[in-house]
N, C-alpha and C. Protein backbone atom coordinates (compact mmCIF):
# COMPACT_ATOMS: atom_id res chain seq x y z
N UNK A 1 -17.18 -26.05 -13.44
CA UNK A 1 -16.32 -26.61 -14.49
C UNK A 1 -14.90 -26.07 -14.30
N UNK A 2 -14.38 -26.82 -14.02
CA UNK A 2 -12.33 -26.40 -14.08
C UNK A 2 -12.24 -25.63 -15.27
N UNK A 3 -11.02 -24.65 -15.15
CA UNK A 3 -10.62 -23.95 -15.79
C UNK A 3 -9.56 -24.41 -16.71
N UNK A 4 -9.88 -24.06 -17.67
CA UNK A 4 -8.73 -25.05 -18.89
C UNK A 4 -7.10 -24.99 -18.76
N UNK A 5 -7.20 -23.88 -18.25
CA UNK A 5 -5.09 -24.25 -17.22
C UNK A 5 -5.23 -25.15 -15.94
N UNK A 6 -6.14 -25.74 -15.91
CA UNK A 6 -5.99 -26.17 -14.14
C UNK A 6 -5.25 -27.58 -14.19
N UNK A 7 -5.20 -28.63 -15.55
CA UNK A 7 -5.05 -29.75 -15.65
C UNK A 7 -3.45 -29.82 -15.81
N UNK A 8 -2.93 -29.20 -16.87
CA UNK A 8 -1.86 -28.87 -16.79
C UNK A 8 -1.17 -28.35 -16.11
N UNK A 9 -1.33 -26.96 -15.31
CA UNK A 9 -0.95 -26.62 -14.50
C UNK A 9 -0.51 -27.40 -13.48
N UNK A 10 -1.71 -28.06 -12.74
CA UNK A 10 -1.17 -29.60 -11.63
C UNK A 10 -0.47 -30.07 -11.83
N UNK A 11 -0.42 -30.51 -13.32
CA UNK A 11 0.80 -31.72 -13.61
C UNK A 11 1.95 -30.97 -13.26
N UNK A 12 2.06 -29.77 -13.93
CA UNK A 12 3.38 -29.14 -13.87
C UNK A 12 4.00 -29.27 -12.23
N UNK A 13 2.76 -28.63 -11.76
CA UNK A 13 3.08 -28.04 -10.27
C UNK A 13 3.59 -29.21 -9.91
N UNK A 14 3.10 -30.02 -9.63
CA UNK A 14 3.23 -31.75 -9.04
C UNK A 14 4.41 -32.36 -9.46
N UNK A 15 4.90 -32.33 -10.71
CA UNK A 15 6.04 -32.52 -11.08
C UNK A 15 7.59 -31.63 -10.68
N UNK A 16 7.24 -30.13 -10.52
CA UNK A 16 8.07 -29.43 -10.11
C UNK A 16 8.20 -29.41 -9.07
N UNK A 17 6.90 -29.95 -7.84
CA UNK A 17 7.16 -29.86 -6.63
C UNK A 17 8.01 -30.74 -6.15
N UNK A 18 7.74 -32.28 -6.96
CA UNK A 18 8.68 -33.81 -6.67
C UNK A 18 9.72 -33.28 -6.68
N UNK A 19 10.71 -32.60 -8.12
CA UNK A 19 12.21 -32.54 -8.30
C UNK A 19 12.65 -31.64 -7.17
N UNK A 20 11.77 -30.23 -6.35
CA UNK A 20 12.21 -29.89 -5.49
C UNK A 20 11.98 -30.46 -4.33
N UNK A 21 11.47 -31.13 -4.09
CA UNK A 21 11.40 -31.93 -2.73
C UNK A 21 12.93 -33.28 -2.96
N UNK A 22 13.41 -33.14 -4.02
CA UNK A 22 14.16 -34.46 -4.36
C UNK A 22 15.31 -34.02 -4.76
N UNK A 23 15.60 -32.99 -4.97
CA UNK A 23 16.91 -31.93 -5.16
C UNK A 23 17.11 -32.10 -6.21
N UNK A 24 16.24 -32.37 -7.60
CA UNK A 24 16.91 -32.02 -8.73
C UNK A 24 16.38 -30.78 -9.20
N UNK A 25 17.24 -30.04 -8.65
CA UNK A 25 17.40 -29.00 -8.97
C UNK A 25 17.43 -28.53 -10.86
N UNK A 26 18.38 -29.26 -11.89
CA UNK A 26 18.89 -28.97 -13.34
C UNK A 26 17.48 -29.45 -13.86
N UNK A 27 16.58 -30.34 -13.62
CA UNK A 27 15.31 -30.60 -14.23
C UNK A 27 14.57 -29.38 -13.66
N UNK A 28 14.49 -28.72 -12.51
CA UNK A 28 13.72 -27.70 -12.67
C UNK A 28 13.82 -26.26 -13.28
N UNK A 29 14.73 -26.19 -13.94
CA UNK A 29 15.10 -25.00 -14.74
C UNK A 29 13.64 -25.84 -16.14
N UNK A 30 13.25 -26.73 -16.29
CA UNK A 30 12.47 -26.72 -17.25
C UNK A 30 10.89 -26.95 -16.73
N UNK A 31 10.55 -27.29 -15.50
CA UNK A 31 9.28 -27.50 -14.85
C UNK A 31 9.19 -26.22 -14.03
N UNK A 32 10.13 -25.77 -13.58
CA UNK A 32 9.04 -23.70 -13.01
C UNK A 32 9.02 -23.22 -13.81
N UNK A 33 9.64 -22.70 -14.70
CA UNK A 33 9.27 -21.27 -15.82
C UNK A 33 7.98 -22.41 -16.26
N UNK A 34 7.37 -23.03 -15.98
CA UNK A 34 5.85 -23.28 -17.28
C UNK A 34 4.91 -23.01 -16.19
N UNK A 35 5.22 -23.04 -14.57
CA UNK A 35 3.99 -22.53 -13.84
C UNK A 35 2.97 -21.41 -14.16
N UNK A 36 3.68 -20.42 -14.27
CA UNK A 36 2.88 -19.37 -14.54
C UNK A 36 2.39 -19.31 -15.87
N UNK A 37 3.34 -18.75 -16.76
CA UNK A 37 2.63 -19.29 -18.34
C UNK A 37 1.19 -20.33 -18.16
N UNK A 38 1.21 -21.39 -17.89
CA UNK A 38 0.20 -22.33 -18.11
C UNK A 38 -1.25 -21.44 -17.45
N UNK A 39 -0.55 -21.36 -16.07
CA UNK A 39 -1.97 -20.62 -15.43
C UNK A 39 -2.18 -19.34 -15.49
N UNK A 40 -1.60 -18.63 -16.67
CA UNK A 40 -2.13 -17.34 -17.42
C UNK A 40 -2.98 -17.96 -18.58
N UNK A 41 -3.07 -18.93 -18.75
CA UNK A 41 -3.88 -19.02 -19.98
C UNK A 41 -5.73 -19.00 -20.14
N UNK A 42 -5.61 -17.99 -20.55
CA UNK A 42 -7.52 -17.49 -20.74
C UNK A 42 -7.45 -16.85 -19.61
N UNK A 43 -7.13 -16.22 -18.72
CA UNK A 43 -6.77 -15.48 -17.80
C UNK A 43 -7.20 -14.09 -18.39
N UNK A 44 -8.07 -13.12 -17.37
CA UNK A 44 -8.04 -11.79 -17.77
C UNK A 44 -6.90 -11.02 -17.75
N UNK A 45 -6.68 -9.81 -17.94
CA UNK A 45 -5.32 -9.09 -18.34
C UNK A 45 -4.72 -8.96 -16.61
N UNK A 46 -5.74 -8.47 -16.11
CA UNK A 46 -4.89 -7.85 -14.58
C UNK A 46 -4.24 -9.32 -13.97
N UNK A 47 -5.38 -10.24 -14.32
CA UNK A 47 -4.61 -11.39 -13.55
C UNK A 47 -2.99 -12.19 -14.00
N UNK A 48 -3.37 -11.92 -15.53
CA UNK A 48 -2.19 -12.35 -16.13
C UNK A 48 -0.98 -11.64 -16.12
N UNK A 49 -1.00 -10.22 -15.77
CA UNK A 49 0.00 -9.60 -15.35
C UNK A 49 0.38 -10.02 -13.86
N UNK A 50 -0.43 -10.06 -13.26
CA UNK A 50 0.29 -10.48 -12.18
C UNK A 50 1.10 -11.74 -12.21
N UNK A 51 0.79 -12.65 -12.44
CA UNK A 51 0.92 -14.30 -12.77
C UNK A 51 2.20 -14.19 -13.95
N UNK A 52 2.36 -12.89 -14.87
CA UNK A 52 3.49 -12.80 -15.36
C UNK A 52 5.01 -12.53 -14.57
N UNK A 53 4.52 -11.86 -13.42
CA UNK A 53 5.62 -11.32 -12.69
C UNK A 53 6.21 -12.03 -11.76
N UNK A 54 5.10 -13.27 -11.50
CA UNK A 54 5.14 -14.18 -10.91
C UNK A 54 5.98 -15.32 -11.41
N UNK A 55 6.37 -15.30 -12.55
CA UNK A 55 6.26 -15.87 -13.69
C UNK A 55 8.28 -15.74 -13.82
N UNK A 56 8.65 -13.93 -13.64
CA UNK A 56 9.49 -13.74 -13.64
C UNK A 56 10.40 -14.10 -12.59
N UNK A 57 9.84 -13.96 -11.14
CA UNK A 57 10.24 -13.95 -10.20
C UNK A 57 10.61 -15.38 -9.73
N UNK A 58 9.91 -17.00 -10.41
CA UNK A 58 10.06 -17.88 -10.28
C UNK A 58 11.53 -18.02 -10.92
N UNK A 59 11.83 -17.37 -12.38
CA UNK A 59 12.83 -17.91 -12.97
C UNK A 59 14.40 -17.48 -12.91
N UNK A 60 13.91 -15.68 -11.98
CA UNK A 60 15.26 -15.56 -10.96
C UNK A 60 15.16 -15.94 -10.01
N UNK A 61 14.46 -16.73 -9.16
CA UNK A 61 15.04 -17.89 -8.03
C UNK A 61 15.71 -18.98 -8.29
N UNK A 62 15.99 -19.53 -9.49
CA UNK A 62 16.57 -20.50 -9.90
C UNK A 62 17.55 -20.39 -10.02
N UNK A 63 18.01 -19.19 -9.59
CA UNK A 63 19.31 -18.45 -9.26
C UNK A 63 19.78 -18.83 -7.86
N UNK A 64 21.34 -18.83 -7.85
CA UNK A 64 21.81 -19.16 -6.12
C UNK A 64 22.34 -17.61 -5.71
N UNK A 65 22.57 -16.55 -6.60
CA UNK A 65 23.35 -15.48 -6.21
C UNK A 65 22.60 -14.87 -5.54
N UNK A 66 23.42 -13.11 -5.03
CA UNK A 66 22.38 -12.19 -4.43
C UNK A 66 21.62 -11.76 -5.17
N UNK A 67 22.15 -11.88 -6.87
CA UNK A 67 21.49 -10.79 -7.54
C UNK A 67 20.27 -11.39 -7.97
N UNK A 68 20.00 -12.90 -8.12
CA UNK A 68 19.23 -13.30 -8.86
C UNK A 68 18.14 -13.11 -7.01
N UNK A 69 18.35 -13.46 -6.13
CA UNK A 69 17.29 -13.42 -5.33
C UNK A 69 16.74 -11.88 -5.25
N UNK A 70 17.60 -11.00 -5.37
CA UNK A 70 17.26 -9.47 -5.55
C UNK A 70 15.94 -9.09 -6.56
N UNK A 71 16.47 -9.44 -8.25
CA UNK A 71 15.57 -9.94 -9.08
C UNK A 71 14.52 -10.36 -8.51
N UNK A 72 14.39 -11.94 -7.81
CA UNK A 72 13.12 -12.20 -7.41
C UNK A 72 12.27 -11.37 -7.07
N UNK A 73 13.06 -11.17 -5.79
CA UNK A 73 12.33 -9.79 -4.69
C UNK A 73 11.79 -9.06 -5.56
N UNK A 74 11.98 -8.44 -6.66
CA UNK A 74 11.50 -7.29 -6.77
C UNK A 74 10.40 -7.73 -8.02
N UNK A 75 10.74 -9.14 -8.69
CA UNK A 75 9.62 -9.36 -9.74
C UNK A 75 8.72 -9.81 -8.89
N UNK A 76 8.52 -9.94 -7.83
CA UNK A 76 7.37 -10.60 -6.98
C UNK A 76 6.72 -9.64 -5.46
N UNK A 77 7.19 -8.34 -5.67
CA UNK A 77 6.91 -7.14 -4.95
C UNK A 77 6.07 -6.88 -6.34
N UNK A 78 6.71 -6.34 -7.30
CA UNK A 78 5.75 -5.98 -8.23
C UNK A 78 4.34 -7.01 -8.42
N UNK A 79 4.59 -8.16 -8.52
CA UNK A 79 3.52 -9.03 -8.40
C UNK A 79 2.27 -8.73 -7.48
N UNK A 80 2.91 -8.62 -6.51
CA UNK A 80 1.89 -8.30 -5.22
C UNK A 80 0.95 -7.11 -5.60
N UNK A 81 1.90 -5.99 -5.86
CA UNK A 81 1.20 -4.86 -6.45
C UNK A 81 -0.10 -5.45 -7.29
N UNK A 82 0.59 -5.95 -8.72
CA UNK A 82 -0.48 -6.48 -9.41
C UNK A 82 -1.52 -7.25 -8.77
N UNK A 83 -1.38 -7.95 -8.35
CA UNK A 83 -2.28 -8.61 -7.31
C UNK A 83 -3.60 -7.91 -6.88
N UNK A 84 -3.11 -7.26 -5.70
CA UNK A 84 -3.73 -6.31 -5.66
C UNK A 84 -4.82 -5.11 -6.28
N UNK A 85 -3.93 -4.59 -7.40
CA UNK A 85 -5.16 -4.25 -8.40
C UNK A 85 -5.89 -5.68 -8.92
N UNK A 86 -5.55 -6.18 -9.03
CA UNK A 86 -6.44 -7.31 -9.75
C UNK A 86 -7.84 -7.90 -8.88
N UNK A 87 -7.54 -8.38 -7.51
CA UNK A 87 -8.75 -8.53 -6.51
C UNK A 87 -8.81 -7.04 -6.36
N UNK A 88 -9.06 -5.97 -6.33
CA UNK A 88 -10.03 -4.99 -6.21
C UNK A 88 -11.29 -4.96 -6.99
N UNK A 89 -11.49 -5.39 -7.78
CA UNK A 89 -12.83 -4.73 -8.54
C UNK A 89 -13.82 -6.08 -7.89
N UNK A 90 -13.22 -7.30 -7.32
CA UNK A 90 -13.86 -8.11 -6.39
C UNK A 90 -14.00 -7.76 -5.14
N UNK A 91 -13.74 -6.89 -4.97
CA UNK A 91 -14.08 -6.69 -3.30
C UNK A 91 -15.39 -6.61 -2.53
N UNK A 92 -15.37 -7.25 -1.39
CA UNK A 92 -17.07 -7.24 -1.33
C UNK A 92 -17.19 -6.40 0.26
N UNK A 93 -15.98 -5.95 0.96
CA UNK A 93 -16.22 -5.03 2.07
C UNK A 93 -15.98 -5.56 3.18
N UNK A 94 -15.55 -7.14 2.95
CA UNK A 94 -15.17 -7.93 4.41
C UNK A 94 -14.79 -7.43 5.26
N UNK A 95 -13.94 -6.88 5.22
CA UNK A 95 -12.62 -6.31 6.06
C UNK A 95 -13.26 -5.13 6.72
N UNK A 96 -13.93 -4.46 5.97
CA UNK A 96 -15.44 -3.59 6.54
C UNK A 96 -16.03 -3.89 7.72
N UNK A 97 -16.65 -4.81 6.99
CA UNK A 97 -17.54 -5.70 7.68
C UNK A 97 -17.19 -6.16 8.96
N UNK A 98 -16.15 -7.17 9.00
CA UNK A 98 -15.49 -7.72 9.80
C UNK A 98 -14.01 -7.52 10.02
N UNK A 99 -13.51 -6.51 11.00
CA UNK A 99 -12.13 -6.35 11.12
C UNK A 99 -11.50 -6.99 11.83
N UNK A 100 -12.30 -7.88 12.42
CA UNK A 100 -11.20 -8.68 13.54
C UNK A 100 -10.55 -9.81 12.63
N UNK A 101 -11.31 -10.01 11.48
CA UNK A 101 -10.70 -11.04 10.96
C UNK A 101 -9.21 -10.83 10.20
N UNK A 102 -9.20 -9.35 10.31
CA UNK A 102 -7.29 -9.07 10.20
C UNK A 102 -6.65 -9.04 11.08
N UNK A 103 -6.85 -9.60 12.05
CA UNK A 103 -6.27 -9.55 13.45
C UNK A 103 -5.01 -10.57 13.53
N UNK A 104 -5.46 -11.92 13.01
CA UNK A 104 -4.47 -13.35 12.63
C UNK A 104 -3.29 -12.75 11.99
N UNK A 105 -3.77 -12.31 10.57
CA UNK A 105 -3.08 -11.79 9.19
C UNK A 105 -1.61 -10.55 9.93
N UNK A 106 -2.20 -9.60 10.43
CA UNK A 106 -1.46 -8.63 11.68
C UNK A 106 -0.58 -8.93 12.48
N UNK A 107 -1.29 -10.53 13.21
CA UNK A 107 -0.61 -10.65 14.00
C UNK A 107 0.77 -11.81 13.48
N UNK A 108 0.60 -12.61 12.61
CA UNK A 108 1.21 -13.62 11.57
C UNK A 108 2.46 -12.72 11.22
N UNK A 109 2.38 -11.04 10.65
CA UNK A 109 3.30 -10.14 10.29
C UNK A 109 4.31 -9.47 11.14
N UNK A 110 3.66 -9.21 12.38
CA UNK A 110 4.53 -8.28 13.21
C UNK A 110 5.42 -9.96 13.37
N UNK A 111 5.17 -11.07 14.23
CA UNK A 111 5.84 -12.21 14.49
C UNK A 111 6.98 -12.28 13.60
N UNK A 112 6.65 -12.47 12.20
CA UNK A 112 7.57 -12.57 11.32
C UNK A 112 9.03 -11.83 11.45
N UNK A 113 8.49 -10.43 11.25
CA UNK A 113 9.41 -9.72 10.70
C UNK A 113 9.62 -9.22 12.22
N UNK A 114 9.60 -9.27 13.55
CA UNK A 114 10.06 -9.39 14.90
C UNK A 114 10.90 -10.35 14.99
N UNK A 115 10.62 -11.70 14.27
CA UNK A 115 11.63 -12.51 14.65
C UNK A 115 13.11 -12.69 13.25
N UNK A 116 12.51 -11.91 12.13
CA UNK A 116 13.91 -11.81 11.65
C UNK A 116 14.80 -10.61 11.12
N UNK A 117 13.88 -9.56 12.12
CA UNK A 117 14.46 -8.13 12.38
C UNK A 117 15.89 -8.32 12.07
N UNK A 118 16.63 -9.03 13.29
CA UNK A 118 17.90 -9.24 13.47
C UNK A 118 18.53 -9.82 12.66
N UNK A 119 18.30 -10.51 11.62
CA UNK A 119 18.58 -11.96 10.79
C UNK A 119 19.10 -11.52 9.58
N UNK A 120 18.42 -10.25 8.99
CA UNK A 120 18.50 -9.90 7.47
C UNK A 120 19.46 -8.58 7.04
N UNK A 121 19.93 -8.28 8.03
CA UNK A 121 21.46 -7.36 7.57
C UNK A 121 20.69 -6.09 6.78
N UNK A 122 21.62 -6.29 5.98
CA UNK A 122 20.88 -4.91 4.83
C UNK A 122 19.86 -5.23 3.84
N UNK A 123 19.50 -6.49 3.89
CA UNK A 123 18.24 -6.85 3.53
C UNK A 123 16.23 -6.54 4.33
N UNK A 124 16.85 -6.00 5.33
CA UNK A 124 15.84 -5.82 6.39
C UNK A 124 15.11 -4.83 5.88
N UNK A 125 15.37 -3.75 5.45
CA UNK A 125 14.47 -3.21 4.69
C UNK A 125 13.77 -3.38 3.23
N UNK A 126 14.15 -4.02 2.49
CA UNK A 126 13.51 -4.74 1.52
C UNK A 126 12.98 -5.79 2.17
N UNK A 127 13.16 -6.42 2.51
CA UNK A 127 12.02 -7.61 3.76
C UNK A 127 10.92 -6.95 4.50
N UNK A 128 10.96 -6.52 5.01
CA UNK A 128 10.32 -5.50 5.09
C UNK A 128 8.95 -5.11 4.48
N UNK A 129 9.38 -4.39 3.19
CA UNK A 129 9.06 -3.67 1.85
C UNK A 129 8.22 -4.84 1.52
N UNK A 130 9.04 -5.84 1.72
CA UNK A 130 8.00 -6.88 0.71
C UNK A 130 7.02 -7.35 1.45
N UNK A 131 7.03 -7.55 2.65
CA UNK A 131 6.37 -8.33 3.29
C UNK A 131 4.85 -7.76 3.92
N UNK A 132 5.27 -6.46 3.97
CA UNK A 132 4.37 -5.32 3.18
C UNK A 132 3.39 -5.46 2.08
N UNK A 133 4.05 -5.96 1.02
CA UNK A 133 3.30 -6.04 -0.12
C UNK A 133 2.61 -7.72 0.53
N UNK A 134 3.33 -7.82 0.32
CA UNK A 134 2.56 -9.53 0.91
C UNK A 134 1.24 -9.38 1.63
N UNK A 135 1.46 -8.68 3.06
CA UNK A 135 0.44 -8.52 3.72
C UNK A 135 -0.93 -8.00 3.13
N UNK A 136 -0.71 -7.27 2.28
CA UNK A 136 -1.57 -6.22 0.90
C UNK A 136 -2.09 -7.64 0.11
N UNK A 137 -1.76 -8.42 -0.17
CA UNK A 137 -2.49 -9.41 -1.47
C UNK A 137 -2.95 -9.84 -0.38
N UNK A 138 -2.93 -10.83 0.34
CA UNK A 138 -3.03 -11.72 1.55
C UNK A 138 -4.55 -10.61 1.40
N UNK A 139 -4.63 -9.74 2.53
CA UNK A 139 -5.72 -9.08 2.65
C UNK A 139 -6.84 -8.55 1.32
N UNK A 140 -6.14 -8.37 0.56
CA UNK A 140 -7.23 -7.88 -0.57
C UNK A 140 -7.54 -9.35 -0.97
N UNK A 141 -7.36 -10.16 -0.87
CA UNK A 141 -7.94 -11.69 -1.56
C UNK A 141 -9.02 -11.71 -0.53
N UNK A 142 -8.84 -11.58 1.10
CA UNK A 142 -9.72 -11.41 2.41
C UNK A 142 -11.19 -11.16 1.87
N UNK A 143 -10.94 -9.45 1.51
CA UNK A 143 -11.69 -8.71 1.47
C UNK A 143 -12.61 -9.00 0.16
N UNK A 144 -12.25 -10.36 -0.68
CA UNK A 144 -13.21 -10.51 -1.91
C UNK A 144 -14.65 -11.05 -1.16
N UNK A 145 -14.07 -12.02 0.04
CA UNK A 145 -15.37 -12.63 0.53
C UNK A 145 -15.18 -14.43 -0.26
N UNK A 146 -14.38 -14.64 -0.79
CA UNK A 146 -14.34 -15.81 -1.58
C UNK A 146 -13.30 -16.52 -1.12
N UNK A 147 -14.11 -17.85 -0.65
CA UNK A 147 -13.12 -19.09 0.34
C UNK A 147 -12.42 -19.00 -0.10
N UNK A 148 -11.67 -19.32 -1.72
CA UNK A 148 -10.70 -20.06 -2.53
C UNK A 148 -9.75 -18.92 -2.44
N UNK A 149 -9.75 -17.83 -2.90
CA UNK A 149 -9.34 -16.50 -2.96
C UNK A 149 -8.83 -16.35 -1.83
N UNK A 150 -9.03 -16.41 -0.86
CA UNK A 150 -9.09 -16.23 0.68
C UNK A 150 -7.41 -17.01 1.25
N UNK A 151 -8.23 -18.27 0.85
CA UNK A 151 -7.15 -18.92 1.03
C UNK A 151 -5.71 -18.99 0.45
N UNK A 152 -6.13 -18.69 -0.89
CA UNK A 152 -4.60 -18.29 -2.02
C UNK A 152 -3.69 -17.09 -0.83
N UNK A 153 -4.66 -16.52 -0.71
CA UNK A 153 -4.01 -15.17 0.01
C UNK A 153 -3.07 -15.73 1.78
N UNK A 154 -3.95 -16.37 1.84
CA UNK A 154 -3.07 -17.11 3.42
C UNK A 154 -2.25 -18.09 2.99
N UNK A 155 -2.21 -18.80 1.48
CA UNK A 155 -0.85 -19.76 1.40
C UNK A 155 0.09 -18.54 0.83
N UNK A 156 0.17 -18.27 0.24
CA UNK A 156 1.12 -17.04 -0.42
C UNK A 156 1.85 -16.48 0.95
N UNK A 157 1.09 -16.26 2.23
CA UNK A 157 1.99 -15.51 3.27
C UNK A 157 2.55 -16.79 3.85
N UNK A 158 2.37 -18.06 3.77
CA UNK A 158 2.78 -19.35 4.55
C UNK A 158 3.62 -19.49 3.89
N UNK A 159 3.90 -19.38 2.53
CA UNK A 159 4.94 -19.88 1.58
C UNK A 159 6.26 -18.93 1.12
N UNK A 160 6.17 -17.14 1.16
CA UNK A 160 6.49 -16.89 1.31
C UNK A 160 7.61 -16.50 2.49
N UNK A 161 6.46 -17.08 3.78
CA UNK A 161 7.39 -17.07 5.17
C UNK A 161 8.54 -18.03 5.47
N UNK A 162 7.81 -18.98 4.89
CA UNK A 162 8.62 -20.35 4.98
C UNK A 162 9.79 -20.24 4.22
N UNK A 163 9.86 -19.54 2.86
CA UNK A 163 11.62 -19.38 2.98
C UNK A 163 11.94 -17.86 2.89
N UNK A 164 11.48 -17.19 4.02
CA UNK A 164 12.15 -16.15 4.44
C UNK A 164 12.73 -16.90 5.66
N UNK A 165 11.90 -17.73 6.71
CA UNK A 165 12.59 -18.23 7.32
C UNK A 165 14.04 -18.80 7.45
N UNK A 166 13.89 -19.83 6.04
CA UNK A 166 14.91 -20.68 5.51
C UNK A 166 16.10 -19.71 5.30
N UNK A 167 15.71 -18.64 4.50
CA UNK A 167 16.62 -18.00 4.15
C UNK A 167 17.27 -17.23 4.86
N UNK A 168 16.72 -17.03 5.92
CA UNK A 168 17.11 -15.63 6.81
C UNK A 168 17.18 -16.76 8.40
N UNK A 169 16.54 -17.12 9.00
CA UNK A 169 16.20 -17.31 10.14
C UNK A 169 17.18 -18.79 10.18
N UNK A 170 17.52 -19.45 8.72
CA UNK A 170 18.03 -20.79 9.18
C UNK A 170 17.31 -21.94 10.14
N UNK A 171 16.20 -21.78 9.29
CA UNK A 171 14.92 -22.76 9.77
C UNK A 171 14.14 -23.43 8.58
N UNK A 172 15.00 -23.85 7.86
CA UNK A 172 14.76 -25.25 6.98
C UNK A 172 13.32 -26.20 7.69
N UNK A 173 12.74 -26.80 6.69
CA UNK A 173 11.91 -27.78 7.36
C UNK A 173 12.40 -28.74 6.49
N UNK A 174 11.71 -30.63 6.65
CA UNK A 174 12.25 -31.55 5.96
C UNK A 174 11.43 -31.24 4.61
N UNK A 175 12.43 -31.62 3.46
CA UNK A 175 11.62 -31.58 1.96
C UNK A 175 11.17 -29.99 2.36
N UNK A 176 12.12 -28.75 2.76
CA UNK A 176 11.72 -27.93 2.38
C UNK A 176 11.17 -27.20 1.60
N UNK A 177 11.97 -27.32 0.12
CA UNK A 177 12.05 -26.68 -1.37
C UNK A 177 10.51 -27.15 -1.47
N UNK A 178 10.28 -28.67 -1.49
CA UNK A 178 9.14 -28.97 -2.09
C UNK A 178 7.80 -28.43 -1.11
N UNK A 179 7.87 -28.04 -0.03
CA UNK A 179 6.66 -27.60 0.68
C UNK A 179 6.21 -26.37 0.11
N UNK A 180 7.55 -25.57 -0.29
CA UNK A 180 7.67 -24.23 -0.10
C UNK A 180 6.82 -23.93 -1.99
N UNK A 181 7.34 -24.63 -2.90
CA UNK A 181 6.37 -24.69 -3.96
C UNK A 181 5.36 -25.60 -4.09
N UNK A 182 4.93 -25.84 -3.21
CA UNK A 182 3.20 -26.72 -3.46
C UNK A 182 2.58 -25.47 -2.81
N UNK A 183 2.72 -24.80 -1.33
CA UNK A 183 1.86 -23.79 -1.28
C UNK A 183 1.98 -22.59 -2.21
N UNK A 184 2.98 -22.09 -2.86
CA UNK A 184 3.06 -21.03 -4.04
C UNK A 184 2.37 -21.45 -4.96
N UNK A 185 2.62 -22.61 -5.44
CA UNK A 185 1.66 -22.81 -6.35
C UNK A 185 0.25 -22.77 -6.45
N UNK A 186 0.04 -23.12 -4.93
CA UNK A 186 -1.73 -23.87 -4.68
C UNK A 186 -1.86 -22.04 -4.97
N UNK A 187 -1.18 -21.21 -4.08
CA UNK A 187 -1.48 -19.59 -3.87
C UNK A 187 -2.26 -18.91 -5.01
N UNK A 188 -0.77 -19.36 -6.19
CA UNK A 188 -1.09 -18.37 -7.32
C UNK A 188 -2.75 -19.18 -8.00
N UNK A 189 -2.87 -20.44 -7.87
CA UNK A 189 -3.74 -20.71 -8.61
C UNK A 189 -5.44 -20.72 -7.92
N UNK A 190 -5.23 -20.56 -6.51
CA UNK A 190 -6.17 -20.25 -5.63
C UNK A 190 -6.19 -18.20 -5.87
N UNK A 191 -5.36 -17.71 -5.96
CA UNK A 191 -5.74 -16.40 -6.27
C UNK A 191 -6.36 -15.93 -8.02
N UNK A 192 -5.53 -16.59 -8.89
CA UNK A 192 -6.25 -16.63 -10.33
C UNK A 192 -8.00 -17.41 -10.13
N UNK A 193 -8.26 -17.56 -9.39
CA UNK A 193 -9.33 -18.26 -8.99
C UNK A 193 -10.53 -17.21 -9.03
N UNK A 194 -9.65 -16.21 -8.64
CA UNK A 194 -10.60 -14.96 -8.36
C UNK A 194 -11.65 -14.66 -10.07
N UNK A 195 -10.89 -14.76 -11.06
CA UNK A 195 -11.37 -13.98 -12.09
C UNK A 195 -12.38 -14.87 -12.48
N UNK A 196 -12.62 -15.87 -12.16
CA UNK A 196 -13.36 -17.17 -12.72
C UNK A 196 -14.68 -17.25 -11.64
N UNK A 197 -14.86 -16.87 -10.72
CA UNK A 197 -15.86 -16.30 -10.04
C UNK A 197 -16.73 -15.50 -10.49
């Protein structure tokens, strides 16, 4: 049975993803801030903290400055954190079990941040930092053992990369904006997925 944020949530997502794939930008100051909200709802506490920060971090990107992407960065480092505690008490030992299967995840990271070592100025160490944390949710979703979960955790590093790229590397794709929030979105709601298991 779907989870009673999942209906709404879509709409939202689906709607916010169109205006960013379509550059209206001034309509989405009112379709992201409801992502998260919606899919905190009936949500356990760890998850909803995370999904709050998530929450935050969406609504300083709607920012063009340094400071508001700074903001992001850091409401969505904290996120990760949360994250993290949150798939722990799911953990089922995968990564135990099976270590080669962090091998992709490893190798997906060094690539990254090898290829925009050079790119990010004095941002390189907070890139870094975060991508760090990134790698940390990505893997603890791994280690639940749960497809859906699993997968939240590998769009979250696709979506996140994709505009570090953009941002740093100057590697736009077409209908960027909108790619870049359909997998964040699918992420966060494929990782809230976890508590409903």
């Amino acid at each position: 049975m779907p989870h009673r944020a999942t209906v709404p949530f879509v709409a939202a997502a689906a709607a916010d993803a169109a205006m960013a794939l379509t550059g209206q930008d001034r309509v989405r100051r009112f379709t992201k801030p409801l992502l998260m909200p919606l899919l905190m709802l009936g949500r356990e506490s760890p998850v909803q903290r995370a999904l709050a920060l998530g929450g935050l971090g969406d609504v300083a990107l709607l920012g063009s400055s340094d400071a508001a992407f700074t903001g992001g960065l850091i409401s969505f480092l904290a996120g990760h954190v949360a994250w993290v505690t949150a798939l722990r008490p799911g953990s089922r030992g995968v990564i135990r079990r099976r270590p080669a299967l962090v091998a992709p995840y490893i190798a997906a990271w060094i690539g990254l941040n090898a290829y925009l070592w050079g790119r990010t100025g004095r941002n390189r160490i907070p890139v870094l930092v975060y991508s760090g944390a990134l790698l940390s949710t990505a893997l603890a979703a791994l280690d639940t053992g749960d497809r859906v979960t699993t997968a939240g955790g590998v769009l979250f590093m696709a979506s996140d990369s994709l505009l570090a790229l953009e941002r740093f590397g100057e590697l736009p794709l077409p209908g960027h904006e909108g790619i870049v929030m359909t997998t964040y979105a699918a992420a966060q709601a494929c990782l809230a997925h976890e508590s409903d298991v």
